[in-house]
N, C-alpha and C. Protein backbone atom coordinates (compact mmCIF):
# COMPACT_ATOMS: atom_id res chain seq x y z
N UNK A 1 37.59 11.78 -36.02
CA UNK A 1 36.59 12.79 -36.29
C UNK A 1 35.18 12.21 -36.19
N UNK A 2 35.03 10.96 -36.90
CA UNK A 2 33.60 10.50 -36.33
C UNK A 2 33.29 9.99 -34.79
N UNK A 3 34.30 9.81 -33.95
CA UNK A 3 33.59 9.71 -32.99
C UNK A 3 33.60 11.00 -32.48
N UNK A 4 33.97 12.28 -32.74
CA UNK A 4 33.55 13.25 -32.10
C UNK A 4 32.11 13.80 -32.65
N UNK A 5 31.83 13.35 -33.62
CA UNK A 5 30.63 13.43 -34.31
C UNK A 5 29.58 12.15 -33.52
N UNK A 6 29.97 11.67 -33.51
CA UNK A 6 28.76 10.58 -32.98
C UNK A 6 28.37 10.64 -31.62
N UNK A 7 29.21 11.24 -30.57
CA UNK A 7 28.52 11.47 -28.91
C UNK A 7 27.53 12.72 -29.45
N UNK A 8 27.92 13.81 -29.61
CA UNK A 8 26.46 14.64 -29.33
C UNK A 8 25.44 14.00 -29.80
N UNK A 9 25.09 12.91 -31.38
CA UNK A 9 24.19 12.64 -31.69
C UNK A 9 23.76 11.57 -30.69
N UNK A 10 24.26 10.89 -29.82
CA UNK A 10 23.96 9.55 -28.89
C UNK A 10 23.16 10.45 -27.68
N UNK A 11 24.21 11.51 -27.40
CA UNK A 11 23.55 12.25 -26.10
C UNK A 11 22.50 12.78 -26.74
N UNK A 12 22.27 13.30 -27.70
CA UNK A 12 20.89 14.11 -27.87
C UNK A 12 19.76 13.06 -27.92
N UNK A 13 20.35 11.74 -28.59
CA UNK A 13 19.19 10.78 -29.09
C UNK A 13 18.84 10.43 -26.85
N UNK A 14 19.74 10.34 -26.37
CA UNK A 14 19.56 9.66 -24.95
C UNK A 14 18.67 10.89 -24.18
N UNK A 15 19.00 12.34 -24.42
CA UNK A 15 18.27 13.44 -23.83
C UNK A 15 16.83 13.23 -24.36
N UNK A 16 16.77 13.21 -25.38
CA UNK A 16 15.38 12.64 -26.29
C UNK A 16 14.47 11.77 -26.17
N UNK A 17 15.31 10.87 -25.54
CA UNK A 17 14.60 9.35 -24.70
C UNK A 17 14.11 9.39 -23.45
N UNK A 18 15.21 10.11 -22.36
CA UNK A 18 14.40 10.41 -21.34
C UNK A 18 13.10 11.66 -21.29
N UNK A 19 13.71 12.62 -22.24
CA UNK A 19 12.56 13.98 -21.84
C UNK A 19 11.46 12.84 -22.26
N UNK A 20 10.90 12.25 -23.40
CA UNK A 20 10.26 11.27 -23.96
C UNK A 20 9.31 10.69 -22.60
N UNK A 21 10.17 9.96 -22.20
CA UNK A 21 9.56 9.26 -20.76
C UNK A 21 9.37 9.94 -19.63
N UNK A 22 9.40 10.84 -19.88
CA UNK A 22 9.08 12.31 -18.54
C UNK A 22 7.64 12.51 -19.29
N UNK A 23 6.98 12.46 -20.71
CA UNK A 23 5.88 13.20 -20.40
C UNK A 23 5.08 12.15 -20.21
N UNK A 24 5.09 11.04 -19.96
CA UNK A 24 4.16 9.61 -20.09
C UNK A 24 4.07 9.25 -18.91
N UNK A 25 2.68 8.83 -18.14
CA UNK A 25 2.90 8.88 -16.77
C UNK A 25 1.94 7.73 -16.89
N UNK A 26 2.19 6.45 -16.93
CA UNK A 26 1.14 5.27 -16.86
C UNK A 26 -0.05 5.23 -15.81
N UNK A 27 0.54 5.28 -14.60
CA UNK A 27 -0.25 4.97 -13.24
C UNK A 27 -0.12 6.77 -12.46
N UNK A 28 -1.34 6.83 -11.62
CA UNK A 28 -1.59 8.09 -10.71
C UNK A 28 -0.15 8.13 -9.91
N UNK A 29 -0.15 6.89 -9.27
CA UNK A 29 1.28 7.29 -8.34
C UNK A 29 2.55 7.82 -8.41
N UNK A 30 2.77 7.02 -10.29
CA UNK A 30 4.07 8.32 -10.72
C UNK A 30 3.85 9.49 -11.02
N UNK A 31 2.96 9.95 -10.92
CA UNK A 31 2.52 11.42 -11.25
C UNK A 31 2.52 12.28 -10.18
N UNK A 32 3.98 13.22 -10.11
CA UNK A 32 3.81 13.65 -8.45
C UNK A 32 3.17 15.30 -8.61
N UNK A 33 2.01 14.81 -7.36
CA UNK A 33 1.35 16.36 -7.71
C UNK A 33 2.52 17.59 -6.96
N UNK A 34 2.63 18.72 -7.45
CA UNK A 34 3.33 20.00 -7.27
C UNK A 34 3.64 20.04 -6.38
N UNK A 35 5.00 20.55 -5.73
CA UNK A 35 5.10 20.68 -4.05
C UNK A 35 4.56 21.88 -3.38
N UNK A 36 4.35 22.70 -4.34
CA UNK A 36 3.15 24.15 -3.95
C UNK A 36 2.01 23.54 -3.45
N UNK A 37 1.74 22.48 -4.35
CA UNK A 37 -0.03 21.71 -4.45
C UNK A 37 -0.65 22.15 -5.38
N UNK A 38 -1.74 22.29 -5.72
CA UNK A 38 -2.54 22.64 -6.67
C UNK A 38 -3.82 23.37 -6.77
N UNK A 39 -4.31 24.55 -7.49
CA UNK A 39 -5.28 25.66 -7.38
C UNK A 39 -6.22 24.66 -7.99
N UNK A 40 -6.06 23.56 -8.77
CA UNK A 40 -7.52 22.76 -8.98
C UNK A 40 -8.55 22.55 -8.21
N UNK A 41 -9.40 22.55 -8.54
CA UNK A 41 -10.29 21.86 -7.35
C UNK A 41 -11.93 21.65 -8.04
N UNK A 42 -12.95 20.93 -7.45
CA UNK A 42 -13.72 19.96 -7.98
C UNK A 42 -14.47 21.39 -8.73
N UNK A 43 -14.81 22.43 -8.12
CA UNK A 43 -15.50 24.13 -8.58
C UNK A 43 -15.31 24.22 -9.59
N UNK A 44 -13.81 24.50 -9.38
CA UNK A 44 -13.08 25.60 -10.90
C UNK A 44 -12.65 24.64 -12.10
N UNK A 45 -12.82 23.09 -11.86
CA UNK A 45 -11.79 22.30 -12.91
C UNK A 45 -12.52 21.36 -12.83
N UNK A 46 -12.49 20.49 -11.61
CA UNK A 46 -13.48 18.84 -11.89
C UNK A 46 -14.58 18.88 -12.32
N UNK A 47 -15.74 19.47 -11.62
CA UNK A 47 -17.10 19.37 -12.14
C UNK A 47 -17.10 19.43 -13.75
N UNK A 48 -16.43 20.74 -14.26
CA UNK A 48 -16.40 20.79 -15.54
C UNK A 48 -15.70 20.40 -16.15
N UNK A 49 -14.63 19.35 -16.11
CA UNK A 49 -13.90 18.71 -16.77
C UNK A 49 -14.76 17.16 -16.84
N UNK A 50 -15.27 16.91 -15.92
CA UNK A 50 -16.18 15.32 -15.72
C UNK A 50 -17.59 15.70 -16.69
N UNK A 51 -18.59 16.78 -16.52
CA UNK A 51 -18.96 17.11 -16.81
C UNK A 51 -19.30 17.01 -18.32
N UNK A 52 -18.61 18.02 -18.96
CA UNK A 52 -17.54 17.93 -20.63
C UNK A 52 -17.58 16.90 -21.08
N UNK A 53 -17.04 15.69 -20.06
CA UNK A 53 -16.17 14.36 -21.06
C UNK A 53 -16.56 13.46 -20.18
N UNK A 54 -16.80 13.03 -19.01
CA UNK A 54 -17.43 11.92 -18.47
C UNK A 54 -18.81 11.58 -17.83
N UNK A 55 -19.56 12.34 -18.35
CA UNK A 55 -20.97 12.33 -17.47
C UNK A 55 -21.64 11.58 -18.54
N UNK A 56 -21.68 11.60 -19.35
CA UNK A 56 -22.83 11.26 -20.60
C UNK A 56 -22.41 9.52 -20.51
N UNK A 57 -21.66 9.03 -19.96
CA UNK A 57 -21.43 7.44 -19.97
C UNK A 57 -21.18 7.15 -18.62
N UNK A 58 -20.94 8.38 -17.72
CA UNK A 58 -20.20 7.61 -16.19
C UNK A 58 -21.48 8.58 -15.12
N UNK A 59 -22.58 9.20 -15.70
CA UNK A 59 -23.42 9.76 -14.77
C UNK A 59 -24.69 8.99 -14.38
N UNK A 60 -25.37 9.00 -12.87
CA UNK A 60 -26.28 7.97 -12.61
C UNK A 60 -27.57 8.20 -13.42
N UNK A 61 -27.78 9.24 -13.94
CA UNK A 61 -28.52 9.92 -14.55
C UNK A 61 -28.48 9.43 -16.74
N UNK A 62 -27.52 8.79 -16.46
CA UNK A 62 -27.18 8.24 -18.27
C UNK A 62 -28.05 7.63 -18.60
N UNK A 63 -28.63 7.85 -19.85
CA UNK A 63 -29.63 6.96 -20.59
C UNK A 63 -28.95 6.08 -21.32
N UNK A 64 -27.38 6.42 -21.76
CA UNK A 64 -26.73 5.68 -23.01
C UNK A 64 -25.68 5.59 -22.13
N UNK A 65 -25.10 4.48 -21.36
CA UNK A 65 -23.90 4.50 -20.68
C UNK A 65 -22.83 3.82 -21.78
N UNK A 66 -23.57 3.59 -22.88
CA UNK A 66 -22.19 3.09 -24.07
C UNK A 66 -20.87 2.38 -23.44
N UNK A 67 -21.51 1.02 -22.16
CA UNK A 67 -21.16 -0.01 -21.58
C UNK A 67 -20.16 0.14 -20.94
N UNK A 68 -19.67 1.64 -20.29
CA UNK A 68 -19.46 2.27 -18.89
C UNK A 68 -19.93 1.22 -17.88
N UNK A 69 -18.91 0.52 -17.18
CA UNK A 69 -19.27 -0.25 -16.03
C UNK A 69 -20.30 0.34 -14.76
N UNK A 70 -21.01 -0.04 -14.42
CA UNK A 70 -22.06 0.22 -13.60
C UNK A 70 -21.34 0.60 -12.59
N UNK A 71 -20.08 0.48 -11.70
CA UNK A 71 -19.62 0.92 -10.50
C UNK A 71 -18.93 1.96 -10.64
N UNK A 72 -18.81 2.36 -12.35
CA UNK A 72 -17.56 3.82 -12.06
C UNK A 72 -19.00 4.94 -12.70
N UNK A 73 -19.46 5.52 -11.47
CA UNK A 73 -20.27 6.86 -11.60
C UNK A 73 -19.56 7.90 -10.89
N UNK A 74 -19.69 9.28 -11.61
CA UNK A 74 -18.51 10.29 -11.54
C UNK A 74 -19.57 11.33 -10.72
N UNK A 75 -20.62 10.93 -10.29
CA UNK A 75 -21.93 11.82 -9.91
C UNK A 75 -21.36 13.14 -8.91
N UNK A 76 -20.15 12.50 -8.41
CA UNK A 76 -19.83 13.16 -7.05
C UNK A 76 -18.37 13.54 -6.85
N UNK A 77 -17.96 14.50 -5.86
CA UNK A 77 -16.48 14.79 -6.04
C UNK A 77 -15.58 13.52 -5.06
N UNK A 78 -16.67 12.95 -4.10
CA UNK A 78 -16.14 11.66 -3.83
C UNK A 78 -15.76 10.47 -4.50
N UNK A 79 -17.11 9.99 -5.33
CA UNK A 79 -17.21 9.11 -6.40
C UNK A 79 -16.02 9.06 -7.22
N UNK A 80 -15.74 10.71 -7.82
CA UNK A 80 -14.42 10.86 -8.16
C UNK A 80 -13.14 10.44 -7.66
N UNK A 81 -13.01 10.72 -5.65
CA UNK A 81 -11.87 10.88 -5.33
C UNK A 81 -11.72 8.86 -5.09
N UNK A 82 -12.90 8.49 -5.44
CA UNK A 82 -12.57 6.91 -4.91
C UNK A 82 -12.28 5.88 -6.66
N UNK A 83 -12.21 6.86 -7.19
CA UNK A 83 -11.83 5.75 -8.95
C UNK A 83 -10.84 6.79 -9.25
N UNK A 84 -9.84 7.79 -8.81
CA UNK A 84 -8.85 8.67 -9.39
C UNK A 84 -8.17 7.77 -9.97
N UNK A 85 -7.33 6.80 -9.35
CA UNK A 85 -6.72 6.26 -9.84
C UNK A 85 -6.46 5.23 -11.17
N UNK A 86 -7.75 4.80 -11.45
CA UNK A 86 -8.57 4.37 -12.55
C UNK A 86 -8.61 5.80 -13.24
N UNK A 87 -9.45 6.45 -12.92
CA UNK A 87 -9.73 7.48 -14.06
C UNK A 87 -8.36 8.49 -14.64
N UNK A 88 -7.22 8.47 -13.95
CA UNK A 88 -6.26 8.52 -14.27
C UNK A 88 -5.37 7.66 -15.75
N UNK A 89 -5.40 6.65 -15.31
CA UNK A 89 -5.14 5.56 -16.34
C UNK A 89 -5.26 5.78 -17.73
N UNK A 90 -7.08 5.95 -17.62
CA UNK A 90 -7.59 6.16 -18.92
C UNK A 90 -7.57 7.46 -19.67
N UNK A 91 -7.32 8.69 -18.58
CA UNK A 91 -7.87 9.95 -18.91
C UNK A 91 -6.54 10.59 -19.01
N UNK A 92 -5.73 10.94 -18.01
CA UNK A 92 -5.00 11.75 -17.48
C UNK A 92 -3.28 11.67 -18.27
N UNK A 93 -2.97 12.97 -18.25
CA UNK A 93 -1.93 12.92 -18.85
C UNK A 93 -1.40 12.77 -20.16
N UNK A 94 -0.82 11.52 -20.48
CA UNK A 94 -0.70 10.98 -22.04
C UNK A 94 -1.59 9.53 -21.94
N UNK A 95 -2.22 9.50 -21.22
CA UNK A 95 -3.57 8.41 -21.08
C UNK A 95 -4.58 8.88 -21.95
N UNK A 96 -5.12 8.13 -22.81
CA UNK A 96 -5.99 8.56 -23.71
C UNK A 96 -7.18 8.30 -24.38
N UNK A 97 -7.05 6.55 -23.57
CA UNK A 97 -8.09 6.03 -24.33
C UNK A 97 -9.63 5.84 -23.79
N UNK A 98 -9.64 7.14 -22.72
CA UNK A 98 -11.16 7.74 -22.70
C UNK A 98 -11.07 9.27 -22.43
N UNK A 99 -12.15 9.88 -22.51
CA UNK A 99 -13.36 9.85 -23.63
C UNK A 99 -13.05 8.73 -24.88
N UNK A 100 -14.38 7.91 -25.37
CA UNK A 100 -14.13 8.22 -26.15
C UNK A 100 -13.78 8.44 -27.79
N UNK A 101 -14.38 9.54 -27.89
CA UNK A 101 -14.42 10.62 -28.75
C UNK A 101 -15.70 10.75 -28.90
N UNK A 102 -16.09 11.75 -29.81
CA UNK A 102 -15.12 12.80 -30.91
C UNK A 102 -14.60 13.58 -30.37
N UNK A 103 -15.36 14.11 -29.14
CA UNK A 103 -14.83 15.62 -28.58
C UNK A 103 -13.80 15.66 -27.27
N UNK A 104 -12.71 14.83 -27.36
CA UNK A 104 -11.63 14.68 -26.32
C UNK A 104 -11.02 15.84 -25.72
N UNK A 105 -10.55 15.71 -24.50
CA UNK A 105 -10.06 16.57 -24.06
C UNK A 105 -8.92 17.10 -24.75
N UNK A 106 -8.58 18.54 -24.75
CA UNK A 106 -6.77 18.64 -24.75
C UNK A 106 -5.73 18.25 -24.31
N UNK A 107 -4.46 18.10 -24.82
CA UNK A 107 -3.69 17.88 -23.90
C UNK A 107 -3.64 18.51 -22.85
N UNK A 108 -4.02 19.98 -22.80
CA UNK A 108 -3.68 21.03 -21.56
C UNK A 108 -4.88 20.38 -20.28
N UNK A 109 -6.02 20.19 -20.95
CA UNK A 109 -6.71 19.45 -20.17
C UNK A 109 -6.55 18.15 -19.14
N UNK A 110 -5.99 17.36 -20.10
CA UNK A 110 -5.49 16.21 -19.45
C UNK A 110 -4.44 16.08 -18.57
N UNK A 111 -3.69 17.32 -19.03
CA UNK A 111 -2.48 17.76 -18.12
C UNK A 111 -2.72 18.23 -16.67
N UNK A 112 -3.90 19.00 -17.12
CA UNK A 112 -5.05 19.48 -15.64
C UNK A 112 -5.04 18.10 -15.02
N UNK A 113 -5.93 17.09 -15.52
CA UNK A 113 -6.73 16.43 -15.19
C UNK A 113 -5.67 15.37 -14.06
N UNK A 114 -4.57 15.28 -14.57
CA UNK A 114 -3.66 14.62 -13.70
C UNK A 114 -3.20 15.31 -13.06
N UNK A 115 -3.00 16.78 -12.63
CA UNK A 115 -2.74 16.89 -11.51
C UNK A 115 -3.34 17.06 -10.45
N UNK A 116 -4.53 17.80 -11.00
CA UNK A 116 -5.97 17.26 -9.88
C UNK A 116 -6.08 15.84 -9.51
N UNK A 117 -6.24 14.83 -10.10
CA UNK A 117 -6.10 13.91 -9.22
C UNK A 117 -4.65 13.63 -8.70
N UNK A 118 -3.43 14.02 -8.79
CA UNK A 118 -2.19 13.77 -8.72
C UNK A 118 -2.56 14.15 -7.06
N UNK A 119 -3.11 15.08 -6.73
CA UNK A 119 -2.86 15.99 -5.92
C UNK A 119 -4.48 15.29 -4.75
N UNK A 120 -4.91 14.67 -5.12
CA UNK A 120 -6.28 14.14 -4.45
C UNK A 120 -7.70 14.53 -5.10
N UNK A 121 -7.89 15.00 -6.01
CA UNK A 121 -9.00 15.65 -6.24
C UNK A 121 -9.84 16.75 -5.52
N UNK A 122 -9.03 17.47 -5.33
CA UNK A 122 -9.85 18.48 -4.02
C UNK A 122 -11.07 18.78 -4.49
């Protein structure tokens, strides 16, 4: 009787482990953008997502770059498409440790935020 008791709890703990590692996406490359593709684009989502949360330390225009490396400026939707992968890292997904803070993105945001770049940054 206990081992019929103990597989569902192993399989649930093992279903638990992988869904787990499905929402954590370390690097841009495991992050596969949609096979539809994606309605993001720099208009409707980047500008104002960089904007929001990365301009005030990553814009050429910063008075307080709060020691934002001098080569990652977000000024542009290029600028963008050439550090995605970096700005991924830190930003995107369950990446977190920029902004940052107080006023961080959402998760739904960040969820955006990786698939726009997942997808190239259009």
């Amino acid at each position: 009787m206990a081992t019929l008791f103990r597989f569902p709890v192993v399989a649930l703990l093992c279903l638990l482990g992988v869904s787990a590692c499905g929402l954590f996406y370390s690097e841009l490359d495991s992050y596969p953008c949609p096979p539809q593709g994606t309605t993001l684009r720099y208009g409707n989502f980047g500008a104002s997502f960089m904007g929001s949360h990365c301009q005030s330390c990553h814009g050429s225009q910063s008075i307080d770059r709060r020691g934002a490396p001098g080569e990652f400026i977000f000024d542009s939707v290029e600028q963008i498409q050439r550090h995605r992968a970096r700005i991924f890292v830190r930003s995107a997904a369950g990446n977190d440790s920029m902004p940052p803070g107080p006023d961080d993105p959402s998760e739904e945001d960040r969820t955006k935020l990786a698939e726009w770049l997942a997808c190239g940054a259009p």
